[in-house]
N, C-alpha and C. Protein backbone atom coordinates (compact mmCIF):
# COMPACT_ATOMS: atom_id res chain seq x y z
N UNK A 1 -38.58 11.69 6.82
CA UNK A 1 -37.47 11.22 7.63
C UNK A 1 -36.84 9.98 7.01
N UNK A 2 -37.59 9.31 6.95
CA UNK A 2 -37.15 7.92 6.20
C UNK A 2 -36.21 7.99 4.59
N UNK A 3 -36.95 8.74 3.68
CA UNK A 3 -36.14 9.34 2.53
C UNK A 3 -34.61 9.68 2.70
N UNK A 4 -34.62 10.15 3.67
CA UNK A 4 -32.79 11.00 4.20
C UNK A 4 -32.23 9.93 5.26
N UNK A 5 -32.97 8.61 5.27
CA UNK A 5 -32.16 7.60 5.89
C UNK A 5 -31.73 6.76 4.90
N UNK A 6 -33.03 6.50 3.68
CA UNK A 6 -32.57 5.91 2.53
C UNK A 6 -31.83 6.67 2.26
N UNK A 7 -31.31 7.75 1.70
CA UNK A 7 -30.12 8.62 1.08
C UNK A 7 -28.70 7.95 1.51
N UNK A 8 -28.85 8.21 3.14
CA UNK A 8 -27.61 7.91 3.66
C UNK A 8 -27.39 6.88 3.42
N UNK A 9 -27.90 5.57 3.26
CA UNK A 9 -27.64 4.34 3.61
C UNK A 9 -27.88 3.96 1.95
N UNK A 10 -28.05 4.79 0.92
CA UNK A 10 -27.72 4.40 -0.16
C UNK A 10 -26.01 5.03 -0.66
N UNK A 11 -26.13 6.32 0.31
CA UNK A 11 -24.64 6.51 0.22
C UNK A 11 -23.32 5.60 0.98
N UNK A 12 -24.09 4.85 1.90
CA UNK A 12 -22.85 4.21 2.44
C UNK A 12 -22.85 3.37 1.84
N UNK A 13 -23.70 2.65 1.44
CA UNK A 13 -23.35 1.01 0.33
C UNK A 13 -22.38 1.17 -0.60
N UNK A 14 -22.73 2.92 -1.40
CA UNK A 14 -22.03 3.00 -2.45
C UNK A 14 -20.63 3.56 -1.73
N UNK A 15 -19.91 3.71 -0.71
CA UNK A 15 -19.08 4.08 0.02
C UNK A 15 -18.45 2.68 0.36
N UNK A 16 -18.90 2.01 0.71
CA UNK A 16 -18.52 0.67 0.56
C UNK A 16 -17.90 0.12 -0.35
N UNK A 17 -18.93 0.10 -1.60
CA UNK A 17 -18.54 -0.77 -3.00
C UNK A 17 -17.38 0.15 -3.86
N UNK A 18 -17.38 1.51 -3.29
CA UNK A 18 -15.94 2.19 -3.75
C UNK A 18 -15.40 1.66 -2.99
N UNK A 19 -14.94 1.28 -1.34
CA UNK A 19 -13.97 1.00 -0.88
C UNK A 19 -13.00 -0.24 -1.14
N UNK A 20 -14.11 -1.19 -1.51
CA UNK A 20 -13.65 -2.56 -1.72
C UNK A 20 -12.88 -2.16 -3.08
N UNK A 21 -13.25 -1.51 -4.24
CA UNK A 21 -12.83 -1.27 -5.34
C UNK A 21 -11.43 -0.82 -5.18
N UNK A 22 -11.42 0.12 -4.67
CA UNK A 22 -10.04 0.92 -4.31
C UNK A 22 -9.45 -0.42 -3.71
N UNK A 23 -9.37 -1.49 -2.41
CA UNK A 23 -8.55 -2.20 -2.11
C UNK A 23 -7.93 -3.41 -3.37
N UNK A 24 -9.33 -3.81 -4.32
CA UNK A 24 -8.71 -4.63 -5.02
C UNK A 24 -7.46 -3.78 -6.40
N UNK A 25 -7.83 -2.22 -6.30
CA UNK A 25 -7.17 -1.69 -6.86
C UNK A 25 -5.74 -1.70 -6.86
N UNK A 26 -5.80 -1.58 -5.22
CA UNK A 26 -4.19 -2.05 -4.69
C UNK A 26 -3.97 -3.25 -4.63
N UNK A 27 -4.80 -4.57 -4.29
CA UNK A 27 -4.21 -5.26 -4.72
C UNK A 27 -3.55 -5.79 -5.71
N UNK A 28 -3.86 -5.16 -6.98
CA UNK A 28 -2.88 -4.95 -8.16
C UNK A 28 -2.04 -3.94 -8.15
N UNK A 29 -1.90 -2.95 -7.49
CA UNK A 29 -0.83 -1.92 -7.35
C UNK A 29 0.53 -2.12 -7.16
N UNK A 30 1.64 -2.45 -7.43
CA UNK A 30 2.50 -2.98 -7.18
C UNK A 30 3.93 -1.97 -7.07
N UNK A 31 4.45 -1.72 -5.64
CA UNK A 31 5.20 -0.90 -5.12
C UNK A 31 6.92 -1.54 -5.55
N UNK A 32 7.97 -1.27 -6.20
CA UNK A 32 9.34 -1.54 -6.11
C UNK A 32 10.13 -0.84 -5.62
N UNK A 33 10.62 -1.52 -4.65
CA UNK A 33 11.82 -0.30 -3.84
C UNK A 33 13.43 -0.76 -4.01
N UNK A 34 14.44 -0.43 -4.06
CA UNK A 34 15.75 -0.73 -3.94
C UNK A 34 16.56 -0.14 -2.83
N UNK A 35 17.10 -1.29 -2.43
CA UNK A 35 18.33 -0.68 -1.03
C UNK A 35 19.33 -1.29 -1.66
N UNK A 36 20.22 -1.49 -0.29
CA UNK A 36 21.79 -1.50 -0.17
C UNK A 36 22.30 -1.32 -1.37
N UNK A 37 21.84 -0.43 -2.34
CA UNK A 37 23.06 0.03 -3.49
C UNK A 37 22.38 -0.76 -4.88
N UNK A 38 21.06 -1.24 -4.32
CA UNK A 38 20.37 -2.08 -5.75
C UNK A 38 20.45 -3.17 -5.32
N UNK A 39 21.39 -3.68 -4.43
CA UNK A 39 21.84 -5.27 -3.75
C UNK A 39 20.51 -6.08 -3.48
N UNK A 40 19.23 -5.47 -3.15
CA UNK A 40 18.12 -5.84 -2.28
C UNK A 40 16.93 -4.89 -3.34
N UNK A 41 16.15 -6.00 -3.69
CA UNK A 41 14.74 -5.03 -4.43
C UNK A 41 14.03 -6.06 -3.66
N UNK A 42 12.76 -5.41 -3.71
CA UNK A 42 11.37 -5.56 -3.08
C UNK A 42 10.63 -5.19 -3.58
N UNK A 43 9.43 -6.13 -3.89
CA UNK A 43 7.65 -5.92 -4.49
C UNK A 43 7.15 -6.17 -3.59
N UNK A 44 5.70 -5.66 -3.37
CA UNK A 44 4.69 -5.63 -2.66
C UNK A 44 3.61 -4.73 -3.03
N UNK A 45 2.25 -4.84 -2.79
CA UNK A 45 1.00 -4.23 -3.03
C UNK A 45 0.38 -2.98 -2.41
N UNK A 46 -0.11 -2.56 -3.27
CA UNK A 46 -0.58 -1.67 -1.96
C UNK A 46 -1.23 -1.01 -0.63
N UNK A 47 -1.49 -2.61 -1.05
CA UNK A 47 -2.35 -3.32 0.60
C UNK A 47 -1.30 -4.03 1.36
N UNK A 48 0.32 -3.33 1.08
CA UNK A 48 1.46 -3.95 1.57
C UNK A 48 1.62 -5.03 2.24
N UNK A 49 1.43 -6.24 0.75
CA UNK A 49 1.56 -7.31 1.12
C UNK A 49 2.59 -7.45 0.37
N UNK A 50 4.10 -8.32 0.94
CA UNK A 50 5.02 -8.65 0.06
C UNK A 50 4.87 -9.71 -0.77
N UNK A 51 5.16 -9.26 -2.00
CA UNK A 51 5.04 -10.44 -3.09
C UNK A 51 6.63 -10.25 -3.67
N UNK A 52 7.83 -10.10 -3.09
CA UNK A 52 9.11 -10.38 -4.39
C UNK A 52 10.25 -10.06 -2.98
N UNK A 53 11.26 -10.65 -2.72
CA UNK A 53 12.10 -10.17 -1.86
C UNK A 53 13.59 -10.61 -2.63
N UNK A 54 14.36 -10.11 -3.49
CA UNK A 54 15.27 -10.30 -4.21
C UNK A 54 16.82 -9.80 -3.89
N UNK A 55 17.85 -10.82 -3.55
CA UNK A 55 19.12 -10.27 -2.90
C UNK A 55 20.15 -11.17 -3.33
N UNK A 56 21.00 -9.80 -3.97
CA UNK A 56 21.93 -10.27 -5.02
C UNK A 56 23.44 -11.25 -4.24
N UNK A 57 23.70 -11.92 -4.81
CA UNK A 57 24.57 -13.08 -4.25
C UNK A 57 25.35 -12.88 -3.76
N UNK A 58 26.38 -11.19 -4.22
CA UNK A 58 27.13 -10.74 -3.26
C UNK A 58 27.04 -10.06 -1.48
N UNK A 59 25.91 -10.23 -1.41
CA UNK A 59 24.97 -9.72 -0.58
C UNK A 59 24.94 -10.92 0.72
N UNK A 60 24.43 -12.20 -0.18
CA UNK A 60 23.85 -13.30 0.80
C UNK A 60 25.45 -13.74 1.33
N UNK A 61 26.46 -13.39 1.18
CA UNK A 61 27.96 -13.79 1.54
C UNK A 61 28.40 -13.15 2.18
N UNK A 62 27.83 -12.03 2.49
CA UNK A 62 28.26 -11.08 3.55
C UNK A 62 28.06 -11.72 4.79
N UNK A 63 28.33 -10.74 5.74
CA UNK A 63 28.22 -10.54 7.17
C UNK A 63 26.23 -10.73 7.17
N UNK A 64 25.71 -11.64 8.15
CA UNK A 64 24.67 -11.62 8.13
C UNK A 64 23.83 -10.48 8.97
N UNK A 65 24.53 -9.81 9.77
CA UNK A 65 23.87 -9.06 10.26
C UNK A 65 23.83 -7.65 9.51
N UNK A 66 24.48 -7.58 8.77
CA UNK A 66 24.55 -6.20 7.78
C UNK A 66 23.55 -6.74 6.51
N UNK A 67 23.34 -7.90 6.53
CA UNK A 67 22.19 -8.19 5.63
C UNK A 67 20.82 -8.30 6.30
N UNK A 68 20.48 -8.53 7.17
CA UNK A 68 19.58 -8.28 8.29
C UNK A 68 19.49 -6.49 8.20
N UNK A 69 20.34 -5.67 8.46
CA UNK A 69 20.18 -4.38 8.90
C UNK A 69 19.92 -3.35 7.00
N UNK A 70 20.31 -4.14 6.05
CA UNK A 70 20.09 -3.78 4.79
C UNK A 70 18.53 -4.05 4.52
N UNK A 71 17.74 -5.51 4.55
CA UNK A 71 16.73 -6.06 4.66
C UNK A 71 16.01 -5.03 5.29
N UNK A 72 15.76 -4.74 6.42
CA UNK A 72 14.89 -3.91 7.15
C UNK A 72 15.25 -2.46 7.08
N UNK A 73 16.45 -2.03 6.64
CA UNK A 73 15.90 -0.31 5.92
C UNK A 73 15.14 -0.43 4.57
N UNK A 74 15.15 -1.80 3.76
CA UNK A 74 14.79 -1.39 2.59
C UNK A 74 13.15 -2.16 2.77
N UNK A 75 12.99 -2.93 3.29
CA UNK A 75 11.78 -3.22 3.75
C UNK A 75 10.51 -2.17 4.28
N UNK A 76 11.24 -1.17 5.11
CA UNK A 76 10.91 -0.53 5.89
C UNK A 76 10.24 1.06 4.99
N UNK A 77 11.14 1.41 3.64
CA UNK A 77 10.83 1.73 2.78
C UNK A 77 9.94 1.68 1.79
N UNK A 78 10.37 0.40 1.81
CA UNK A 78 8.87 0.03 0.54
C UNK A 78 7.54 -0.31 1.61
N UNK A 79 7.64 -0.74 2.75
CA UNK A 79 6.33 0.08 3.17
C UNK A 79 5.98 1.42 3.60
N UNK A 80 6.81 2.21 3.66
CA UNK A 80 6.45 3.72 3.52
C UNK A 80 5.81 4.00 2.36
N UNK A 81 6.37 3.42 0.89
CA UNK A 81 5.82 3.87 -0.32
C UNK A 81 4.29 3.42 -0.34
N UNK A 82 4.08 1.94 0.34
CA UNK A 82 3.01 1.57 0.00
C UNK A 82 2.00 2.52 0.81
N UNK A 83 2.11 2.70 2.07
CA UNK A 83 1.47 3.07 3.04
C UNK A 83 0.59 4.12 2.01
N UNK A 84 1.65 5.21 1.50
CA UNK A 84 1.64 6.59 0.35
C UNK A 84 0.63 6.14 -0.57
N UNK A 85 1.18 5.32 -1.07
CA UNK A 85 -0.21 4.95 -1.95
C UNK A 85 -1.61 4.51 -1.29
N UNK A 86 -1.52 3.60 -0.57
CA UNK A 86 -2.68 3.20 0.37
C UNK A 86 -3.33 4.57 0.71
N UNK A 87 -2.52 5.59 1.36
CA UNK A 87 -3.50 6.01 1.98
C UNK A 87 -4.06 7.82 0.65
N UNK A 88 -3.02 7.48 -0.39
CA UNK A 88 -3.39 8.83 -1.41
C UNK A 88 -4.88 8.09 -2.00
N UNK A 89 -5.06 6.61 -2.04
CA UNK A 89 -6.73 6.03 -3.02
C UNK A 89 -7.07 6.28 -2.03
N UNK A 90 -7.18 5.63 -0.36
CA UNK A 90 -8.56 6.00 0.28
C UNK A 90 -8.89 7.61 0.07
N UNK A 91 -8.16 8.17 -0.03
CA UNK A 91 -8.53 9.70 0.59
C UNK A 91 -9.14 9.96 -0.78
N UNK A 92 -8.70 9.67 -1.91
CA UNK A 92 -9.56 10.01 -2.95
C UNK A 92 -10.92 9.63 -3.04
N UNK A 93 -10.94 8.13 -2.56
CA UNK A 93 -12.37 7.66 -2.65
C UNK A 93 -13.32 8.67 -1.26
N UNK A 94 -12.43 8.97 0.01
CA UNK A 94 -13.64 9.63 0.97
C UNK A 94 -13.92 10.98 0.60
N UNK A 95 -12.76 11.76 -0.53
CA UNK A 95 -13.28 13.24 -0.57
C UNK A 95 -14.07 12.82 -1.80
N UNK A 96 -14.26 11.95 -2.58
CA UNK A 96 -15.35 11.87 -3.62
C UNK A 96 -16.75 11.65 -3.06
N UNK A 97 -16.81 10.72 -1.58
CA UNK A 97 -18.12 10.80 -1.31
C UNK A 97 -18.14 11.45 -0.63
N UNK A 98 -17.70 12.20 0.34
CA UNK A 98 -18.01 13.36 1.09
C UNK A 98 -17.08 14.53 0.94
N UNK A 99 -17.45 15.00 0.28
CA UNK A 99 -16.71 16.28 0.09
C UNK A 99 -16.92 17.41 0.50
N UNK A 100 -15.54 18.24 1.11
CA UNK A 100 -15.45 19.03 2.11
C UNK A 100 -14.57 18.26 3.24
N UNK A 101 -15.02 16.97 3.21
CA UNK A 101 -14.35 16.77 4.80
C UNK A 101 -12.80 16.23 4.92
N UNK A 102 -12.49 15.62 3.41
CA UNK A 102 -10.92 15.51 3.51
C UNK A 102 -10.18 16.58 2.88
């Protein structure tokens, strides 16, 4: 009985020490998205944390609320991409240790 508890609990450590791996993975992963026409780029990780929010000068002279409503479709984007990535490594790392179930 004990043997197939060590098993498991040698498989979750190592389920673990992949997981952490995969996050620092994304934390170097680095997502670029472009809106309003290229006007607006964005970096961020794939632990979608923003690291770059860049908006071109013709942009910041506008109407502020159309820069507000540009900002958050393209924001809103590049965390979709990240999410994509985030969630394509976990799933790799859970069908590698348990396979069958993803």
């Amino acid at each position: 009985m004990f043997g197939k508890l060590g098993d498991m609990m040698g498989k979750l450590n190592e389920m673990k020490a992949k997981a952490e791996e995969v996050k620092r993975k994304l934390d170097d992963s680095i997502v670029e998205v472009d809106g309003a026409g290229g006007d607006i780029k964005i970096k961020l990780t794939g632990n979608r944390l923003i690291k770059e929010i860049s908006i071109t000068p013709s942009l910041q002279h506008s109407d502020n609320s159309e820069l507000v409503e540009q900002l958050v479709v393209t924001l809103n984007k590049a965390l979709e991409k990240a999410n994509a990535l985030n969630e394509k490594e976990m799933k790799e790392v859970a069908g590698s240790m348990l396979p069958g179930l993803m």
